[in-house]
N, C-alpha and C. Protein backbone atom coordinates (compact mmCIF):
# COMPACT_ATOMS: atom_id res chain seq x y z
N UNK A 1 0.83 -1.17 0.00
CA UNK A 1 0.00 0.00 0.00
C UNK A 1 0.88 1.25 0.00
N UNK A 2 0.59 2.29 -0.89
CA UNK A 2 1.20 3.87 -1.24
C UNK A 2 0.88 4.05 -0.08
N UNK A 3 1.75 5.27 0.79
CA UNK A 3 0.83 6.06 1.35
C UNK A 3 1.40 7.57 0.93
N UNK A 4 0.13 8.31 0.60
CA UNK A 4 -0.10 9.32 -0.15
C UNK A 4 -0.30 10.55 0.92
N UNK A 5 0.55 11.41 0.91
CA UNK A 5 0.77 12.88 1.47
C UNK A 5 -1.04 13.70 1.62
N UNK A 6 -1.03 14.09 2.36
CA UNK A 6 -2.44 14.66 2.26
C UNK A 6 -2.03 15.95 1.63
N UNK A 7 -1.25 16.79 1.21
CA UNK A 7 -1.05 17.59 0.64
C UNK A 7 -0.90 17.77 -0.94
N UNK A 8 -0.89 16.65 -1.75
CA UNK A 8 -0.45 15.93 -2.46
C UNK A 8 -1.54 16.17 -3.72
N UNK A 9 -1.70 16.56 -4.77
CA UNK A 9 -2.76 17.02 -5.38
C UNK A 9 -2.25 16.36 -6.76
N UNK A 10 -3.06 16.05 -7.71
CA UNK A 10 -3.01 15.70 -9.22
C UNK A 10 -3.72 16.59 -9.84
N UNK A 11 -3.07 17.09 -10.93
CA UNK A 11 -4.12 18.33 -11.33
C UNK A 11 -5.18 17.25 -12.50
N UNK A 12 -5.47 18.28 -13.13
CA UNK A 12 -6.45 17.29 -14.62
C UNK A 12 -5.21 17.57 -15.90
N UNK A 13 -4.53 18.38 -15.54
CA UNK A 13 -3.36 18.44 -16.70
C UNK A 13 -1.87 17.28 -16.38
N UNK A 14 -2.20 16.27 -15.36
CA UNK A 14 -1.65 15.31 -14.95
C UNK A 14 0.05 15.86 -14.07
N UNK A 15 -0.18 17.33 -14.09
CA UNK A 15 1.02 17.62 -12.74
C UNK A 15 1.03 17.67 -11.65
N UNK A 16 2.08 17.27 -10.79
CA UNK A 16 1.20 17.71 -9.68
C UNK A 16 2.18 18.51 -8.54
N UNK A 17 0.89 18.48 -7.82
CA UNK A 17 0.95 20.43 -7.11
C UNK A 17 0.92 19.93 -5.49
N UNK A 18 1.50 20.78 -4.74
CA UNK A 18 1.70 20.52 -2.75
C UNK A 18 0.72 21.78 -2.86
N UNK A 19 -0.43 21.40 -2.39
CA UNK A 19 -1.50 22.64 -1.31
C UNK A 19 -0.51 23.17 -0.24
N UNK A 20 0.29 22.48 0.45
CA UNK A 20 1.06 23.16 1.51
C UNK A 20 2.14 24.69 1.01
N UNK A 21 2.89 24.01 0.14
CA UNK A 21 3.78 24.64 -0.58
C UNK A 21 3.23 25.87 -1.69
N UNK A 22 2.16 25.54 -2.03
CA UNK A 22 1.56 26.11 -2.99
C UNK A 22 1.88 26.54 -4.31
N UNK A 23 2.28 25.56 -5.21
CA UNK A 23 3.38 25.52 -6.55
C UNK A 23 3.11 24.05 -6.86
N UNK A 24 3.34 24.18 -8.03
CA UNK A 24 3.61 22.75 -8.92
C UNK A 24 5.24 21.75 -8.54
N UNK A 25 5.38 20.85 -8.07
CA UNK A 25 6.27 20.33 -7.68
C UNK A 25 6.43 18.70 -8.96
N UNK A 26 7.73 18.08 -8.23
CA UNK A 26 7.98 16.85 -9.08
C UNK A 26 7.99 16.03 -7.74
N UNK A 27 7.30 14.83 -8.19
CA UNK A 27 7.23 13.40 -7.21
C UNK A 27 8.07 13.61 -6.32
N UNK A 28 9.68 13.46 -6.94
CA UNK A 28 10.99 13.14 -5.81
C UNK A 28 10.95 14.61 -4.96
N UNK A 29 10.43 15.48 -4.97
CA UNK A 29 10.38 16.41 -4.19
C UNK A 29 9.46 16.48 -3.01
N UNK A 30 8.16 15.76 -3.30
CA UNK A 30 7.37 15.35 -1.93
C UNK A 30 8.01 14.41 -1.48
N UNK A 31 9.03 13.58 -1.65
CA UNK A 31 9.15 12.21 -0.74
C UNK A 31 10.27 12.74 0.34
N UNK A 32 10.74 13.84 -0.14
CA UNK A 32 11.61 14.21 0.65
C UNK A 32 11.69 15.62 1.69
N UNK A 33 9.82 15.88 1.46
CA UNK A 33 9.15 17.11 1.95
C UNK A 33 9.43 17.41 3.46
N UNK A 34 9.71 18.16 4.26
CA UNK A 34 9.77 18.49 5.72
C UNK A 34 8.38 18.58 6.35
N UNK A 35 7.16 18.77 5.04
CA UNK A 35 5.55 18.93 5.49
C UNK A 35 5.08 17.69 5.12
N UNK A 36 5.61 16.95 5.09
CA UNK A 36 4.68 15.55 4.50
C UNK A 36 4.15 14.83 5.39
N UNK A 37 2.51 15.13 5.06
CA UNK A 37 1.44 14.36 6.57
C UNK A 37 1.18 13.40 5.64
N UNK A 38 0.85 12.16 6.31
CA UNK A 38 -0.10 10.84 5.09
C UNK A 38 -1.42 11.18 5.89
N UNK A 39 -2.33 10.86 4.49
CA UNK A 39 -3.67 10.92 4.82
C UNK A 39 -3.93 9.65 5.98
N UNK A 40 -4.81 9.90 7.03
CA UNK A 40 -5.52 9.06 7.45
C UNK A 40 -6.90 8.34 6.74
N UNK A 41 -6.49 6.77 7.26
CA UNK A 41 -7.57 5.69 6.64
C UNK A 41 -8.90 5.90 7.64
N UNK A 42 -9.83 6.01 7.16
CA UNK A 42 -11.20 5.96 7.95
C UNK A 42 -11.77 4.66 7.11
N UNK A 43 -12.33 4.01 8.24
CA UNK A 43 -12.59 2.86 7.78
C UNK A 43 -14.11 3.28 7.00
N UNK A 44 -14.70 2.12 6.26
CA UNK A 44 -15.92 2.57 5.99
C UNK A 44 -16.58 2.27 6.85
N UNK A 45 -17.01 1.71 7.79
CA UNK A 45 -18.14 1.84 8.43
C UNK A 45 -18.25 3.19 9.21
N UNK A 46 -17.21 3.44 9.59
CA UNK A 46 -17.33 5.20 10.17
C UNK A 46 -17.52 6.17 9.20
N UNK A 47 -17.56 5.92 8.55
CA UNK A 47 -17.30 6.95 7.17
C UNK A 47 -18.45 7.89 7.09
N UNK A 48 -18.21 9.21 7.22
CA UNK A 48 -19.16 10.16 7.01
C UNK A 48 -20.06 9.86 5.87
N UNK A 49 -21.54 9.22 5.92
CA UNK A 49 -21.95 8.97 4.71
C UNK A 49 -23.08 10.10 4.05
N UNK A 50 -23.07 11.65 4.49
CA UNK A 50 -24.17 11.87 4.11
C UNK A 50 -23.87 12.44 2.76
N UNK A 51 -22.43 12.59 2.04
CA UNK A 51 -21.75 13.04 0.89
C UNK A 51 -22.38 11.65 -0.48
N UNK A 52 -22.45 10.27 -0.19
CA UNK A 52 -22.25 9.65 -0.52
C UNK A 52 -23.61 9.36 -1.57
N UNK A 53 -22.67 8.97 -3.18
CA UNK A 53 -24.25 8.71 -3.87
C UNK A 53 -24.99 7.50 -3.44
N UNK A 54 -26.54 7.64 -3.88
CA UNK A 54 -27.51 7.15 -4.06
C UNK A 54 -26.95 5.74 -4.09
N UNK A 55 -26.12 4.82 -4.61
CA UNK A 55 -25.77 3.97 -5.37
C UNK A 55 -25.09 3.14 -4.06
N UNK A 56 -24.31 3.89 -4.00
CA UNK A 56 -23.33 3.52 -2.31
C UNK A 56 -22.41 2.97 -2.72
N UNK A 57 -22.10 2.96 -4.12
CA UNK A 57 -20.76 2.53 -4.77
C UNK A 57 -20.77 1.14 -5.16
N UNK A 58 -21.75 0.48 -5.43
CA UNK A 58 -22.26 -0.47 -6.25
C UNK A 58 -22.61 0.26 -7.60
N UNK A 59 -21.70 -0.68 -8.76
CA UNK A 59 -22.01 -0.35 -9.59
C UNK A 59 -23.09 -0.51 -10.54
N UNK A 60 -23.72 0.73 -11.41
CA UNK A 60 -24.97 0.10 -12.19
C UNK A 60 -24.62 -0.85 -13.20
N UNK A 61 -25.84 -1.51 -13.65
CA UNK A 61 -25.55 -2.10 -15.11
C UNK A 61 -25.92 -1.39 -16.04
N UNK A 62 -25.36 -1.60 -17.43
CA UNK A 62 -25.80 -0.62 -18.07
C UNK A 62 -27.07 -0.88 -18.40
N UNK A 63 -27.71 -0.80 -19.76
CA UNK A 63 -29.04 -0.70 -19.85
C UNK A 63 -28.72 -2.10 -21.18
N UNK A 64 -27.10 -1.92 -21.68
CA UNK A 64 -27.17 -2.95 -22.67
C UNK A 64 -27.37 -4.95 -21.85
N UNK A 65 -26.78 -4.09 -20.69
CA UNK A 65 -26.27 -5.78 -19.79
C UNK A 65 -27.66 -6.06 -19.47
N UNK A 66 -28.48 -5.29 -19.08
CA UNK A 66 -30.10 -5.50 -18.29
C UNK A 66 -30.65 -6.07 -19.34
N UNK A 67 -30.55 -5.53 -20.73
CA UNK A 67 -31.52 -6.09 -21.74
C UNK A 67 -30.81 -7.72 -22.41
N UNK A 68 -29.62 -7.50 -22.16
CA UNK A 68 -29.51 -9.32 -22.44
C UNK A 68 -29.80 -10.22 -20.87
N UNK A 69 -30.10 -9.57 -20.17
CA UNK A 69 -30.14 -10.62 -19.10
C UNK A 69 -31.50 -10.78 -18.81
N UNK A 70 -32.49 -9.81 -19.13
CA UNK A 70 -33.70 -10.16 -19.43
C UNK A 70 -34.22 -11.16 -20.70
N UNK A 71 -33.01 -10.75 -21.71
CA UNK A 71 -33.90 -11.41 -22.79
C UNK A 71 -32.98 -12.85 -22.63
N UNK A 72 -32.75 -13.55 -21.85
CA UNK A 72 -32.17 -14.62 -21.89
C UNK A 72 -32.65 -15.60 -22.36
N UNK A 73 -31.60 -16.55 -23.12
CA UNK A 73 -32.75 -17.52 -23.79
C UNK A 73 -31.52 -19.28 -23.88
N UNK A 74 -32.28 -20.39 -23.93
CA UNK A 74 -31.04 -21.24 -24.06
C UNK A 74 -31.03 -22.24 -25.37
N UNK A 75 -30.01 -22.40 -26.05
CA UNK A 75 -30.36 -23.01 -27.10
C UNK A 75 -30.21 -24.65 -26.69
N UNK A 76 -30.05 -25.21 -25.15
CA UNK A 76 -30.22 -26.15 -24.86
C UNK A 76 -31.62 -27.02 -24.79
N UNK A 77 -32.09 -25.97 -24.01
CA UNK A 77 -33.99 -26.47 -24.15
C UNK A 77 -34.44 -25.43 -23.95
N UNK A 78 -35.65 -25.75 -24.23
CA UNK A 78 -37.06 -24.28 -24.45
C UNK A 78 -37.89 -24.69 -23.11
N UNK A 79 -37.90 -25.03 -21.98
CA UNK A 79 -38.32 -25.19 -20.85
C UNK A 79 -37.66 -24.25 -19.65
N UNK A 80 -38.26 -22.88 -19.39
CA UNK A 80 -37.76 -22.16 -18.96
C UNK A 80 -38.23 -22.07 -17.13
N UNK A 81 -39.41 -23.13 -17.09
CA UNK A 81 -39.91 -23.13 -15.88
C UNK A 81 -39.28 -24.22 -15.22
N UNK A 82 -38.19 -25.52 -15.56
CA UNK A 82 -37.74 -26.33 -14.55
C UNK A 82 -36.25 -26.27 -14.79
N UNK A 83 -35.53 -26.86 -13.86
CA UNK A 83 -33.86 -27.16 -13.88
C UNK A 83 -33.80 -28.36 -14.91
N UNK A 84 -33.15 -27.79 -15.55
CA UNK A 84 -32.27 -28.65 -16.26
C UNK A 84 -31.81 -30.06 -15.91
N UNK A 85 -31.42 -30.14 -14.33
CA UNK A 85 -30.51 -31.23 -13.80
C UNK A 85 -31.54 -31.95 -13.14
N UNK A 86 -32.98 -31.61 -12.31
CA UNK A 86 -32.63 -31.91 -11.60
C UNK A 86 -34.78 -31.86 -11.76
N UNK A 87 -35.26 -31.53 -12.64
CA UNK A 87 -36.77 -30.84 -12.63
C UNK A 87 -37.31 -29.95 -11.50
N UNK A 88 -36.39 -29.18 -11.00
CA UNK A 88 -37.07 -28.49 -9.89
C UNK A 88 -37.69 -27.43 -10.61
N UNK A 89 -39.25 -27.15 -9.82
CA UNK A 89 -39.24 -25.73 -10.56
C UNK A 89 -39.23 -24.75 -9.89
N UNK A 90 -38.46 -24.54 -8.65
CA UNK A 90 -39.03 -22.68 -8.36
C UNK A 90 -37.22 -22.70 -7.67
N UNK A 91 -36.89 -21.50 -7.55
CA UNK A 91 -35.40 -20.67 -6.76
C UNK A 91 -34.09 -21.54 -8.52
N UNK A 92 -35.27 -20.77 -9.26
CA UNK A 92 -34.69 -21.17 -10.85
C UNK A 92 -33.49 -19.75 -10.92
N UNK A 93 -32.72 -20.03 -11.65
CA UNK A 93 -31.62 -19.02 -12.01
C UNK A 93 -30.81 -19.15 -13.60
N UNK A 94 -30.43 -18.48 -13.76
CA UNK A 94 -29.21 -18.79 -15.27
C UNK A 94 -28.05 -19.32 -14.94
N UNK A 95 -27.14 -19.84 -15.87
CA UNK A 95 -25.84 -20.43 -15.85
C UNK A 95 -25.31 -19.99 -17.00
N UNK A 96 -24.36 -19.10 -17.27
CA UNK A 96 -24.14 -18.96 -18.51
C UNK A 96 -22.52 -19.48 -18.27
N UNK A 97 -22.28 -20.57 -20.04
CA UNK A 97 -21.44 -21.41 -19.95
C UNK A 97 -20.16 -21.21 -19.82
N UNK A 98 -20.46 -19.65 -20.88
CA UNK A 98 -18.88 -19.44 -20.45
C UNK A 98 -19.03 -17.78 -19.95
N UNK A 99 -18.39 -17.48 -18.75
CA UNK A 99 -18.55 -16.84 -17.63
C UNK A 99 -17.10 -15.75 -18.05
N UNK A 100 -16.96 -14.66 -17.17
CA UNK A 100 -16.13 -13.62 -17.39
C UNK A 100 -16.70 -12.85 -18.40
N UNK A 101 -15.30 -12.44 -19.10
CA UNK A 101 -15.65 -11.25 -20.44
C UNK A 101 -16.85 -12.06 -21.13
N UNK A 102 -16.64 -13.45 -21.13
CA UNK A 102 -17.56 -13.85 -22.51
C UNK A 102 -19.03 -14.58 -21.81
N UNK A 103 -19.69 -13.75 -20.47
CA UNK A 103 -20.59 -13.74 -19.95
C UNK A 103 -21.50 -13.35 -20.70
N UNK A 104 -21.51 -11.79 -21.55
CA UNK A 104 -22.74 -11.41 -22.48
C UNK A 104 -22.50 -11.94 -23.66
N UNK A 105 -21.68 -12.53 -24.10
CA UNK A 105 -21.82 -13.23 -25.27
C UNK A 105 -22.33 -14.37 -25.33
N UNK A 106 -22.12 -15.43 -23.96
CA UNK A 106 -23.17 -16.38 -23.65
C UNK A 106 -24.82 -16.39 -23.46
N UNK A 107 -25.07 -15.35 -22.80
CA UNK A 107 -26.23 -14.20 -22.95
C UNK A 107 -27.18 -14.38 -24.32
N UNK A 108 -26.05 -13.63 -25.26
CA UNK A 108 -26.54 -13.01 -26.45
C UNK A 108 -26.93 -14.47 -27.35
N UNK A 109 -25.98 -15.11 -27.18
CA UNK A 109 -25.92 -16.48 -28.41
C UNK A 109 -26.77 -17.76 -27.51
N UNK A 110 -27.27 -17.67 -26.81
CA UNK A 110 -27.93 -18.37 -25.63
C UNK A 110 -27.25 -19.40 -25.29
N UNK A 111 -25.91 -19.23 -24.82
CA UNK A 111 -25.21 -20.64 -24.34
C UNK A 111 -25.48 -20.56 -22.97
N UNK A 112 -26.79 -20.21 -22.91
CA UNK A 112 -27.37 -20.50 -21.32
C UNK A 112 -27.89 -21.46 -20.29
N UNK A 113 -28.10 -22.48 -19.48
CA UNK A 113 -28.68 -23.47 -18.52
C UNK A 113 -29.64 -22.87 -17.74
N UNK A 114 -30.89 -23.47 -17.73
CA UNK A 114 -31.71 -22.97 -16.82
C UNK A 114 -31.59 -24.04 -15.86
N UNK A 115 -31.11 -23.41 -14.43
CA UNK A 115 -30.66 -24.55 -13.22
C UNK A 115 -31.68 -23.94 -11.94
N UNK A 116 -31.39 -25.23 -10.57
CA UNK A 116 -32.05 -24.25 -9.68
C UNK A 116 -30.85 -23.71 -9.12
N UNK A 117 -31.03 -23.16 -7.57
CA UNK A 117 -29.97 -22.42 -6.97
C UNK A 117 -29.19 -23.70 -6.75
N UNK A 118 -29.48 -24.47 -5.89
CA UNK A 118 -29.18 -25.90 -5.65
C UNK A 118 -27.81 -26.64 -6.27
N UNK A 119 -28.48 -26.95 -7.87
CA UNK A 119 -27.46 -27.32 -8.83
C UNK A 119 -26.73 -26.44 -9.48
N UNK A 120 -27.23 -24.73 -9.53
CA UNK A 120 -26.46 -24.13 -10.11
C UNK A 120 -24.95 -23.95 -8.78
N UNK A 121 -25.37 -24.36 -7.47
CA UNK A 121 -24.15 -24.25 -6.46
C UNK A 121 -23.42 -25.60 -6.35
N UNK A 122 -23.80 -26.21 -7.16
CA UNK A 122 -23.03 -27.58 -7.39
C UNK A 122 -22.61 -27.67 -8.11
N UNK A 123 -22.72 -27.32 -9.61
CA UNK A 123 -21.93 -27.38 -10.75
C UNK A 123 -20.85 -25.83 -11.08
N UNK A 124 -21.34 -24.76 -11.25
CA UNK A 124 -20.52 -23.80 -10.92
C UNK A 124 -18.80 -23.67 -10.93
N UNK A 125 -18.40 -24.47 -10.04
CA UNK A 125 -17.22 -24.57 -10.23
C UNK A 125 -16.83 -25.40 -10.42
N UNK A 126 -17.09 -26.46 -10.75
CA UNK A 126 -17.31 -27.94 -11.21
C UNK A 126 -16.49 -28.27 -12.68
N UNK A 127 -14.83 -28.16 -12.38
CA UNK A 127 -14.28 -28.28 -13.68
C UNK A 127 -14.80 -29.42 -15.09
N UNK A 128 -15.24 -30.66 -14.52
CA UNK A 128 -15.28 -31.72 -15.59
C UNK A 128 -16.46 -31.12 -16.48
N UNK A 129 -17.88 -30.63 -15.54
CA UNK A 129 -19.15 -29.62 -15.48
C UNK A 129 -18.78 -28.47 -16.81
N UNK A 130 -17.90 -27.92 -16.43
CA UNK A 130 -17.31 -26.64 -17.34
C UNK A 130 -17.14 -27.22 -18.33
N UNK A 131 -15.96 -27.89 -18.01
CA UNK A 131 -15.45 -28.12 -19.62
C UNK A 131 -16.33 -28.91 -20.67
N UNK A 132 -16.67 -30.01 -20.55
CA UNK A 132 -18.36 -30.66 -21.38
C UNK A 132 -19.13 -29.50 -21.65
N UNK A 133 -19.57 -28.53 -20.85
CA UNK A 133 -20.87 -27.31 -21.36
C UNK A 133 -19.76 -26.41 -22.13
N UNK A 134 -18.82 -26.24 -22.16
CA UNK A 134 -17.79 -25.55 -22.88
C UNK A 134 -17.79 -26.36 -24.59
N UNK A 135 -17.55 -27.46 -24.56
CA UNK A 135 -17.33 -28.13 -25.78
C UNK A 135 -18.75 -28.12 -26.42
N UNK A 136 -19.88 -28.63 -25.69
CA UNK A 136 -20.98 -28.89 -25.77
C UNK A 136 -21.67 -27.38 -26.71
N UNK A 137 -21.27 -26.84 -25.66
CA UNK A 137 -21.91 -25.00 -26.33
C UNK A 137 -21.16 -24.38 -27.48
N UNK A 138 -19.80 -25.17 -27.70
CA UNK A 138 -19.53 -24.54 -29.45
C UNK A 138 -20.38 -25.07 -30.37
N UNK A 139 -20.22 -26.65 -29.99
CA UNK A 139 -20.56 -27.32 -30.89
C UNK A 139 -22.18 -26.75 -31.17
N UNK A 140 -22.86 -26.58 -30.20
CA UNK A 140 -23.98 -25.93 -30.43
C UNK A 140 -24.27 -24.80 -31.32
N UNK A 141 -23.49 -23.79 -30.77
CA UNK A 141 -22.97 -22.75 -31.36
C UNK A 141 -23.10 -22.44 -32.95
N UNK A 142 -21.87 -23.54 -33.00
CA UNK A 142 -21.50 -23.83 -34.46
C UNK A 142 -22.49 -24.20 -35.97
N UNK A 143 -23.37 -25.25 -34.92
CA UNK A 143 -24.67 -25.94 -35.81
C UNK A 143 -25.63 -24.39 -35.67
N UNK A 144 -26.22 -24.13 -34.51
CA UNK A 144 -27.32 -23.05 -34.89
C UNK A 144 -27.65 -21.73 -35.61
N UNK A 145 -25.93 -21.43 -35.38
CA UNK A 145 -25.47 -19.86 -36.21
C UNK A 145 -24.82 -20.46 -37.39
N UNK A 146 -24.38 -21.60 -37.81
CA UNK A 146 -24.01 -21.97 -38.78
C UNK A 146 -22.59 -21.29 -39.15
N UNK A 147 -21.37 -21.29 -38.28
CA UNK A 147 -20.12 -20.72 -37.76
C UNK A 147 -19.19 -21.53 -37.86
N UNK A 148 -18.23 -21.07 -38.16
CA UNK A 148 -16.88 -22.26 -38.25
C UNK A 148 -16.49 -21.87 -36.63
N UNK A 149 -15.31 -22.57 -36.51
CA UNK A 149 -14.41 -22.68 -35.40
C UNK A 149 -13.52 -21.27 -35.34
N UNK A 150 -13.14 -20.85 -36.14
CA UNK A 150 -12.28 -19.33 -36.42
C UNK A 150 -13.52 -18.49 -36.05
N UNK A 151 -14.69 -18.40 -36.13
CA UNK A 151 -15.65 -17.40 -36.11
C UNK A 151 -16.49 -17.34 -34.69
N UNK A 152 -16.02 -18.84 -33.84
CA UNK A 152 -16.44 -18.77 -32.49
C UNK A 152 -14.83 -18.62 -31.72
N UNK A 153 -13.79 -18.94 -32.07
CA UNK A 153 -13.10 -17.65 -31.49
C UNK A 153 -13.01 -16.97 -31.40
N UNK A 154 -13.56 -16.04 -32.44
CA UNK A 154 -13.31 -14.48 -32.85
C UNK A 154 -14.02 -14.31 -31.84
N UNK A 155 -15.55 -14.48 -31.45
CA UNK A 155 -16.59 -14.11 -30.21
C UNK A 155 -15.85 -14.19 -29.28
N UNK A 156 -15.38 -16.00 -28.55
CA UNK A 156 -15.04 -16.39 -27.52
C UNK A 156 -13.72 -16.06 -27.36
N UNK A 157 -12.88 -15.83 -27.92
CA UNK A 157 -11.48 -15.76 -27.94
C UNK A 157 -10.55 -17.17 -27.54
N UNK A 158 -11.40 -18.23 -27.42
CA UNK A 158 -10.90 -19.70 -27.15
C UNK A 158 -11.71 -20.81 -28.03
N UNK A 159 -10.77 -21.62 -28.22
CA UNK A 159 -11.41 -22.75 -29.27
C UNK A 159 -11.64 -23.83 -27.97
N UNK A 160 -12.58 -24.42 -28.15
CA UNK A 160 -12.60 -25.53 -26.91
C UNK A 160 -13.07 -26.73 -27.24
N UNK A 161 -13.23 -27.25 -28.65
CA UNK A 161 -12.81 -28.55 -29.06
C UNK A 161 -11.27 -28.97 -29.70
């Protein structure tokens, strides 16, 4: 962890300036300052919150992420009311196959599982789980969009047969 001078300013023209000193200075010149206080850490729970947005620093989604996660769809089965694994039907959720950056692209191309909470907390991290719905969902992929293997990397950025 830095610890950063409370005097210590970045302008928007990326120089930066000592409030104490009152002038534009260079880095190696605060480290070796005679005024150099470090800011104090306030934890958050003390944290003066009446400054603080609406949000509380959770970030939004945009409006593009909301509309693929509403319009979710799976090109596995068209049964959107039970689990997949297991026929349960209610504390239902998504699984999308391949997770990270290529979360809305699973989204978009429906390489989605409709699971319950249950099995979606059982398979999840479930390497053998992954990798089969990984192979499983190009190959899918491939047949429904009618895509070579170069053209579901380009999306996925990984070949996984």
């Amino acid at each position: 962890m830095i610890k950063k001078c409370k005097y210590l300013k970045i302008k928007l023209n990326h120089t930066i300036y000592c409030t104490k000193l009152k002038k534009e200075i260079q880095l190696k010149h605060c480290t070796n300052c005679k005024h150099k206080e470090y800011q104090k850490k306030i934890p958050v729970l003390i944290k003066n919150r009446t400054n603080t947005k609406k949000n509380d620093g959770i970030k939004k989604k945009s409006a593009k992420l909301s509309k693929l996660e509403r319009d979710r769809f799976s090109l596995f089965t068209d049964n959107k009311d039970e689990c997949m694994f297991c026929d349960n039907t209610t504390d239902l959720t998504w699984h999308e196959i391949y997770r990270g950056k290529n979360r809305p692209n699973s989204m978009k191309y429906g390489l989605c599982l409709r699971m319950c909470l249950r099995c979606h907390e059982r398979w999840q991290e479930d390497k053998s789980f992954n990798d089969y719905w990984h192979k499983l969902g190009q190959q899918r992929f491939m047949q429904y969009y009618h895509k070579s293997k170069e053209d579901f990397r380009d999306i996925f950025r990984k070949n996984y047969l």
